[in-house]
Protein backbone atom coordinates (compact mmCIF):
# COMPACT_ATOMS: atom_id res chain seq x y z
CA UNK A 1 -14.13 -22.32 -11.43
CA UNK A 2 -16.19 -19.78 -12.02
CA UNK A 3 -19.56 -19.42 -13.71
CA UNK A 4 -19.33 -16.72 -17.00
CA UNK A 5 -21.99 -15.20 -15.55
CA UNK A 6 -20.58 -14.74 -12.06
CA UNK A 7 -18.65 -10.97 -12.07
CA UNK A 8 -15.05 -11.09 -12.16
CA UNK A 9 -13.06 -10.55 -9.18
CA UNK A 10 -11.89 -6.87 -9.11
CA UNK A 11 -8.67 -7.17 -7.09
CA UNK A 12 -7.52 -3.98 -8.27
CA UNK A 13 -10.65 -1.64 -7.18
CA UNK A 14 -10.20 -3.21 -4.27
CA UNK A 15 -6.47 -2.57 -3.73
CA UNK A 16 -7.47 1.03 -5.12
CA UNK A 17 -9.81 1.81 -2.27
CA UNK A 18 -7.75 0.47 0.27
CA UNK A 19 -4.69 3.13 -0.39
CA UNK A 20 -7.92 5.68 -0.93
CA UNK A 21 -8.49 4.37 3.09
CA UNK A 22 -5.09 4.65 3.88
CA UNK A 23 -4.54 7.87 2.50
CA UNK A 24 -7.58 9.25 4.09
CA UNK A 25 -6.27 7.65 7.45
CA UNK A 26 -3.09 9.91 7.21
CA UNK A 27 -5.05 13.03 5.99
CA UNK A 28 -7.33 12.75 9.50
CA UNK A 29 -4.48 12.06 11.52
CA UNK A 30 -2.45 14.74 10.44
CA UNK A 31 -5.26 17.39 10.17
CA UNK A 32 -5.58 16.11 14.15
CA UNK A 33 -2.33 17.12 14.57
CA UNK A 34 -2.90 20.85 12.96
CA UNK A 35 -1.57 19.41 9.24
CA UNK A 36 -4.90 20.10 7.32
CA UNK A 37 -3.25 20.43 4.04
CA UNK A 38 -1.87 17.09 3.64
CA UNK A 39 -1.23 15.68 0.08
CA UNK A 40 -0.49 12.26 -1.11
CA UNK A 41 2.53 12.60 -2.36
CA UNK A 42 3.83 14.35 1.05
CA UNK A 43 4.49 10.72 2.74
CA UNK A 44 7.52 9.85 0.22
CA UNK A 45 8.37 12.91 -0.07
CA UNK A 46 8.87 14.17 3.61
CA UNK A 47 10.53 11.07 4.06
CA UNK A 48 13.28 11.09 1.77
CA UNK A 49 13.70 14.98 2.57
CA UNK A 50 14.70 14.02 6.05
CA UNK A 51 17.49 12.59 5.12
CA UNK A 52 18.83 16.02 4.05
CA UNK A 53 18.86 18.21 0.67
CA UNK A 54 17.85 16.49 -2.47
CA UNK A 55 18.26 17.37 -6.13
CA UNK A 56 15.17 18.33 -8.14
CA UNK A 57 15.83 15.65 -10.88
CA UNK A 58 16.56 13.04 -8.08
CA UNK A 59 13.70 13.67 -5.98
CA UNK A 60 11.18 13.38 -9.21
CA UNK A 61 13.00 10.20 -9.76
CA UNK A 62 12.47 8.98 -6.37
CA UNK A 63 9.18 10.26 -6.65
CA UNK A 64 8.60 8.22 -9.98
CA UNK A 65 7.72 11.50 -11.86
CA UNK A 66 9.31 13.67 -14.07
CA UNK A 67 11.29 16.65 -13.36
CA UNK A 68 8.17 18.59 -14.14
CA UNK A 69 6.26 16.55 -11.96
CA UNK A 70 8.66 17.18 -9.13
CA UNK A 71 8.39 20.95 -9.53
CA UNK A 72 4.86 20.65 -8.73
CA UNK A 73 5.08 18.28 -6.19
CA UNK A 74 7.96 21.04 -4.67
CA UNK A 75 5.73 23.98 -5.35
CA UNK A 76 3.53 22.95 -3.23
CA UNK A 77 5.60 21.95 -0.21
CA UNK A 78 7.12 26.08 -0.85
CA UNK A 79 3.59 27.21 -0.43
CA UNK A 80 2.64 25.58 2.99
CA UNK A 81 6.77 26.62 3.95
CA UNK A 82 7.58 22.72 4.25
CA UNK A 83 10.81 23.55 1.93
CA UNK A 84 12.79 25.80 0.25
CA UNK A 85 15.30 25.77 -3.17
CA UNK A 86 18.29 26.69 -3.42
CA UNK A 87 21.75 26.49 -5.99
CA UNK A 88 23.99 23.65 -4.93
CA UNK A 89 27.40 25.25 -3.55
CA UNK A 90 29.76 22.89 -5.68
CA UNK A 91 27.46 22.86 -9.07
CA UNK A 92 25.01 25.83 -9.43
CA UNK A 93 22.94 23.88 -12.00
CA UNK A 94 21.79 22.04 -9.90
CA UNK A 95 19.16 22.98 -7.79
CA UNK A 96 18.53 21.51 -4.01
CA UNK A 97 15.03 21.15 -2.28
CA UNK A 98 15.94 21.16 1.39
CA UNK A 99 13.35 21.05 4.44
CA UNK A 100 12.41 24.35 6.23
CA UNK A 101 12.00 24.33 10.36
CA UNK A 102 8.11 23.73 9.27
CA UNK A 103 9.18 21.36 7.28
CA UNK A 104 11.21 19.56 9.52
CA UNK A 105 8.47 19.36 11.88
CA UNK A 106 5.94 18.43 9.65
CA UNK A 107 7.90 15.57 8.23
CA UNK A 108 8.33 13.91 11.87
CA UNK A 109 4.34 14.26 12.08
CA UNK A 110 4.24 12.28 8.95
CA UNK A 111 6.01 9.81 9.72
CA UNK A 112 4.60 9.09 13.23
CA UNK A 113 1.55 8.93 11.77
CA UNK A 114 2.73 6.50 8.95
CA UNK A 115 4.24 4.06 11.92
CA UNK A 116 1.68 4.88 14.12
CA UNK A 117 -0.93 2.98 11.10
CA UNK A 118 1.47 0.62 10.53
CA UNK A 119 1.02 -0.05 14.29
CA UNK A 120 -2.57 -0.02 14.23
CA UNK A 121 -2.76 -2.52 11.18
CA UNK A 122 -0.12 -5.16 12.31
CA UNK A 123 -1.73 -5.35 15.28
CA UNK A 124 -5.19 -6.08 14.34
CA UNK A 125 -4.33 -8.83 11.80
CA UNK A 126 -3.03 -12.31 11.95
CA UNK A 127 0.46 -12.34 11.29
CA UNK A 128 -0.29 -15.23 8.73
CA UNK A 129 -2.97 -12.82 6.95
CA UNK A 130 -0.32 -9.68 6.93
CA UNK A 131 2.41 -12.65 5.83
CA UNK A 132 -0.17 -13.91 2.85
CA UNK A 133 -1.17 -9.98 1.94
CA UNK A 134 2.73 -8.90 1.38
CA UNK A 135 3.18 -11.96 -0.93
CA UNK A 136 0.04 -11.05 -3.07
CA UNK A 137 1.25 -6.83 -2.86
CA UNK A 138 4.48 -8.36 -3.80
CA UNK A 139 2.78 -10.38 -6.75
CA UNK A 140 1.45 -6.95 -8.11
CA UNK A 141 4.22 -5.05 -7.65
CA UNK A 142 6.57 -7.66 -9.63
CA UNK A 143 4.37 -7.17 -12.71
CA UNK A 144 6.00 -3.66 -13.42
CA UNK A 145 9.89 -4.08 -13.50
CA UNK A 146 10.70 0.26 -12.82
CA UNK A 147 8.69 -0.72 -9.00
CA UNK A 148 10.27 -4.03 -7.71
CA UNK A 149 13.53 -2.75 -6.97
CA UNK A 150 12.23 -0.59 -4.60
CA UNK A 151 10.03 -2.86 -3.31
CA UNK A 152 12.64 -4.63 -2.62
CA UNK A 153 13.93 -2.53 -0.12
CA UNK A 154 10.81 -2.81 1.83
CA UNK A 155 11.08 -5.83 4.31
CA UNK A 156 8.69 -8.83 4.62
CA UNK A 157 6.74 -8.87 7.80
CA UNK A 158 8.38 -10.11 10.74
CA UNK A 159 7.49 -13.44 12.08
């Protein structure tokens, strides 16, 4: 146990700095690849756009945002030509975001770059150390109920 006067574990700063690593990982990588203008919410978003056109409203709820949110996440893609808008054909209230040729592009570059870490990492850990880090990411994800069912969907390491 403890001494009170030894300082609390800070678990979270921790986990904090290590997305603030990873994110700055795919920020070098891409600007390597002539993406200088990469944003943190471009990895989920790029990669559910390549699965083809996307509501607004769904995307922010993919996203975990609101509507609002999404616009500005969208906004930005339309700036740096990663996406355009457009009226769905069957319900013109709705309104599509669907990847430009630069956007196309730019989403394969993201997610090379996302396996291409992925890569990188598995391969310079013990599988038992990447095996006990997904239980503990688990751990943190399963105390707020709106993440785990899309954590879920993400695999455990292979063994």
């Amino acid at each position: 146990m403890a001494s009170a006067s030894s300082p609390p574990y800070l678990f979270g700063d921790l986990l904090a700095l290590a997305r603030l690593s990873w994110i700055r990982q795919m920020s070098d990588r891409l600007g390597q690849l002539g993406y200088a203008d990469y944003r943190r919410s471009d990895a989920i978003a790029m990669r559910l756009l390549r699965r083809g056109p996307i509501p607004v409203g769904r995307l922010g709820a993919e996203l975990g945002v609101t509507r609002q949110a999404a616009r500005k996440v969208i906004e930005g893609l339309e700036r740096r030509d990663y996406v355009r808008t457009e009226r769905d054909a069957r319900d013109t209230r709705v309104l599509n975001v669907i990847l430009t040729p630069a956007g196309a592009a730019y989403a394969r570059a993201v997610v090379g770059v996302i396996y291409a870490l992925n890569r990188e990492f598995r391969a310079g850990v013990d599988p038992a150390q990447l095996t006990a880090a997904d239980a503990v990411l688990r751990a943190v994800i399963a105390m707020d109920s709106d993440l785990q069912n899309t954590a879920a969907l993400i695999g455990p390491p292979a063994t």
